[in-house]
Protein backbone atom coordinates (compact mmCIF):
# COMPACT_ATOMS: atom_id res chain seq x y z
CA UNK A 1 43.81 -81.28 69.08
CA UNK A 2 40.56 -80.02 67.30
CA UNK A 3 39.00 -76.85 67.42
CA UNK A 4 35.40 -76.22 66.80
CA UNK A 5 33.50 -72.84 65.96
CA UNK A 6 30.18 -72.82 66.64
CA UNK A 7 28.67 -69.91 63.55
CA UNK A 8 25.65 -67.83 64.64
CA UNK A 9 23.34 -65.30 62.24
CA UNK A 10 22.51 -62.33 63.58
CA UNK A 11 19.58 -59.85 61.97
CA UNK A 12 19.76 -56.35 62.92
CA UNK A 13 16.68 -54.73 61.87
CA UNK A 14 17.68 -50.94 60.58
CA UNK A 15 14.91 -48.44 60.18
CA UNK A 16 15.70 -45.18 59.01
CA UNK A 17 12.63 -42.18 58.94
CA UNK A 18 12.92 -38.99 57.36
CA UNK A 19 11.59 -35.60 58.41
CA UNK A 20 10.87 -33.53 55.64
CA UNK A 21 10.93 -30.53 58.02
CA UNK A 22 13.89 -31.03 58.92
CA UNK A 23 15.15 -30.15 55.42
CA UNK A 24 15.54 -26.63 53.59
CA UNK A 25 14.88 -26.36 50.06
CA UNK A 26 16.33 -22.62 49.56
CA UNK A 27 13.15 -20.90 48.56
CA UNK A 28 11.45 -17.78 49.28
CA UNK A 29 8.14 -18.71 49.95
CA UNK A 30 6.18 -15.29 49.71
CA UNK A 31 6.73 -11.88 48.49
CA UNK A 32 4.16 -9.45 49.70
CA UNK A 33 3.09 -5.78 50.07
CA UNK A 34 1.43 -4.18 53.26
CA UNK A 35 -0.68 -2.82 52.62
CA UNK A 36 -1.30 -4.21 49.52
CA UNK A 37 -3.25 -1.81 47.51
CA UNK A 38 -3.20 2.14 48.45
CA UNK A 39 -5.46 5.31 47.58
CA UNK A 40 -3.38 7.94 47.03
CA UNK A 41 -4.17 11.64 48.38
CA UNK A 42 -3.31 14.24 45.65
CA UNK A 43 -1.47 18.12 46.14
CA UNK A 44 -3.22 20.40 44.27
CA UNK A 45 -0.37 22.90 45.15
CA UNK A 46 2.61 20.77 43.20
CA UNK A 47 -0.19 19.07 40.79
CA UNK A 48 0.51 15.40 41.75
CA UNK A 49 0.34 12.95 44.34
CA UNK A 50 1.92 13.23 47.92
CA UNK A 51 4.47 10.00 48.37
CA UNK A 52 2.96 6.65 49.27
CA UNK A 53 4.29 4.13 51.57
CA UNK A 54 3.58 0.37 52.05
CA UNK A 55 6.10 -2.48 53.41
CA UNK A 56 7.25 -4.88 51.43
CA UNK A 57 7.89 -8.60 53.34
CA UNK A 58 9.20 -11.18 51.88
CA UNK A 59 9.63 -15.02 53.74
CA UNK A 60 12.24 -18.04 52.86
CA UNK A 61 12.57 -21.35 54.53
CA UNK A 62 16.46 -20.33 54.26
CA UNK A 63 17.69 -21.17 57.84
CA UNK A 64 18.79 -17.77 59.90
CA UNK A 65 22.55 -19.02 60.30
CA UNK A 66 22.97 -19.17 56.84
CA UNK A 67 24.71 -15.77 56.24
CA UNK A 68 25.49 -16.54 52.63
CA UNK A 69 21.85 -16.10 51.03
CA UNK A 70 20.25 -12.58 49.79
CA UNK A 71 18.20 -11.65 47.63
CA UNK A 72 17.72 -9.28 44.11
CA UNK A 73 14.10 -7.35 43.61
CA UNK A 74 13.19 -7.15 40.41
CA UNK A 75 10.52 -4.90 38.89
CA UNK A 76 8.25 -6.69 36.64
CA UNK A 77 5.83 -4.04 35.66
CA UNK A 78 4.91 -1.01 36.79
CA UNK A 79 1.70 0.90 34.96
CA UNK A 80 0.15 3.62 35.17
CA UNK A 81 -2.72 4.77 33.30
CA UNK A 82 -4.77 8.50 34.20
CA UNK A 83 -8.28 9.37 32.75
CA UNK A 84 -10.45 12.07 32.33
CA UNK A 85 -13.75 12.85 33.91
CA UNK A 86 -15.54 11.04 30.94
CA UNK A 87 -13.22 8.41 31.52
CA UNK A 88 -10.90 8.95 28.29
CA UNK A 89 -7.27 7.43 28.80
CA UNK A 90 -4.98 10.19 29.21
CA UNK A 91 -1.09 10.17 27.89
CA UNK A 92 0.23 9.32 31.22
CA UNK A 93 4.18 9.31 31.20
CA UNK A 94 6.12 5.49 31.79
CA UNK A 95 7.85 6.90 35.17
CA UNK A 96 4.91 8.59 36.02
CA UNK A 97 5.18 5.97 39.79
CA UNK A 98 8.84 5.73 40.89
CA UNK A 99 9.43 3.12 43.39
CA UNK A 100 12.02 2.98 46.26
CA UNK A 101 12.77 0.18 48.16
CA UNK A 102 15.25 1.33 51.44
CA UNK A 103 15.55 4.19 49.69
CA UNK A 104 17.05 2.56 46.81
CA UNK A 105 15.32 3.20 43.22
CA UNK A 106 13.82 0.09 41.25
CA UNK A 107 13.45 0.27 37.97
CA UNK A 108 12.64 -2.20 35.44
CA UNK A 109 16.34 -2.13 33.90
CA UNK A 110 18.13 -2.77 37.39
CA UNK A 111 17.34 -5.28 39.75
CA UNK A 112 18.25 -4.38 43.59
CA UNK A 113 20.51 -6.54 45.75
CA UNK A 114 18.87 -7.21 49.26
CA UNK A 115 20.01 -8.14 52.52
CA UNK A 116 17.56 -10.49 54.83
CA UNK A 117 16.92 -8.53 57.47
CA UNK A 118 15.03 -10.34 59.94
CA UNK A 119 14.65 -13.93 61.28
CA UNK A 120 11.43 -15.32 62.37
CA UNK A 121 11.22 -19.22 63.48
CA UNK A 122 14.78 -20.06 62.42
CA UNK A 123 14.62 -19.01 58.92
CA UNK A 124 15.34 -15.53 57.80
CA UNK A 125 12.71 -12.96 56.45
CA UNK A 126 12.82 -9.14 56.00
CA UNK A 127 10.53 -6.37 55.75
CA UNK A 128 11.82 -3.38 53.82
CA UNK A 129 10.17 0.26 53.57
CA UNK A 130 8.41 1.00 49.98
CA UNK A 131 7.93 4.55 49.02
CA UNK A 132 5.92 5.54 45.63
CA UNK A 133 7.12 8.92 44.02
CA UNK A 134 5.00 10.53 41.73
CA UNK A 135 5.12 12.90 38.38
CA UNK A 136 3.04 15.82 37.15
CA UNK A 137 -0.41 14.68 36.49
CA UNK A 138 -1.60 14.88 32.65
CA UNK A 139 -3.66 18.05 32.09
CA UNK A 140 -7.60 17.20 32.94
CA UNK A 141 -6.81 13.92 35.13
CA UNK A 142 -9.89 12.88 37.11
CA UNK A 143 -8.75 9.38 37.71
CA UNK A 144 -5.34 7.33 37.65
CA UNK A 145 -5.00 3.78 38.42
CA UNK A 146 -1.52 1.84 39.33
CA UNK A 147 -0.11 -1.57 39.33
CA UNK A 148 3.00 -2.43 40.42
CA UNK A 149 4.60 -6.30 40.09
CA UNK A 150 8.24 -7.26 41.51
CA UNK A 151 10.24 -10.92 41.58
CA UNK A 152 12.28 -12.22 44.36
CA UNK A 153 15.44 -13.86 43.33
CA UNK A 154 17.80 -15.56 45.44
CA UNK A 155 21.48 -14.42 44.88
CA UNK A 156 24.45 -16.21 46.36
């Protein structure tokens, strides 16, 4: 008795594509204000300027079920500088512009833990309330001039 086996080669072609998109890399992708720049109306009865408000939005590709992810605000800088009529620099106190984000204070020694509090195409976002405090203004002021810089940091 004899048995035979007849061998065959098969080739499977495999093909494998990748969607980038598909992917999350864990970023935030912008930090803005809105508005982004603000003229500030001033009360001659307290000798200062009434509060400002902007929004501050800030947009990740971090997917919305992800409930892990948030986020600490830093304060990078925050200047102010008032002048005189002839345009002489005036002392102009440090904490002259006091910043609250969701009525939490940022300073430049604390960094603020944030929640995302929005989703927008799958990923989470947030837009958070910004109000600017201000001090006395120097003796003589006739102009003052701002700039305020923050940094997004994810935090597990």
């Amino acid at each position: 008795m004899s048995f035979g086996a007849l061998a065959e080669t098969h080739i499977f072609q495999l093909v494998s594509e990748i969607d980038k998109s598909q992917f999350f890399s864990y970023q935030i992708t912008d930090v803005a204000f809105s508005p982004s720049s603000l003229t500030l109306k001033s009360n001659a009865e307290t000798n200062t300027f009434d509060d400002a408000f902007t929004l501050l939005t800030v947009a990740t590709d971090i997917p919305s079920t992800d409930q892990s992810m948030k986020f600490q605000l830093f304060m990078k800088s925050n200047t102010s500088q008032c002048y005189s009529i002839d345009e002489t620099a005036l002392i102009t106190p440090s904490d002259f512009a006091q910043v609250y984000i969701e009525g939490q204070p940022l300073t430049e020694l604390e960094p603020v833990l944030m929640e995302f509090n929005q989703a927008s195409d799958g990923v989470k976002t947030g837009e958070y309330d910004v109000k600017f405090s201000f001090g006395t203004l120097p003796e003589s002021a006739s102009l003052c001039q701002g700039k305020l810089s923050v940094l997004a940091e994810l935090s597990l």
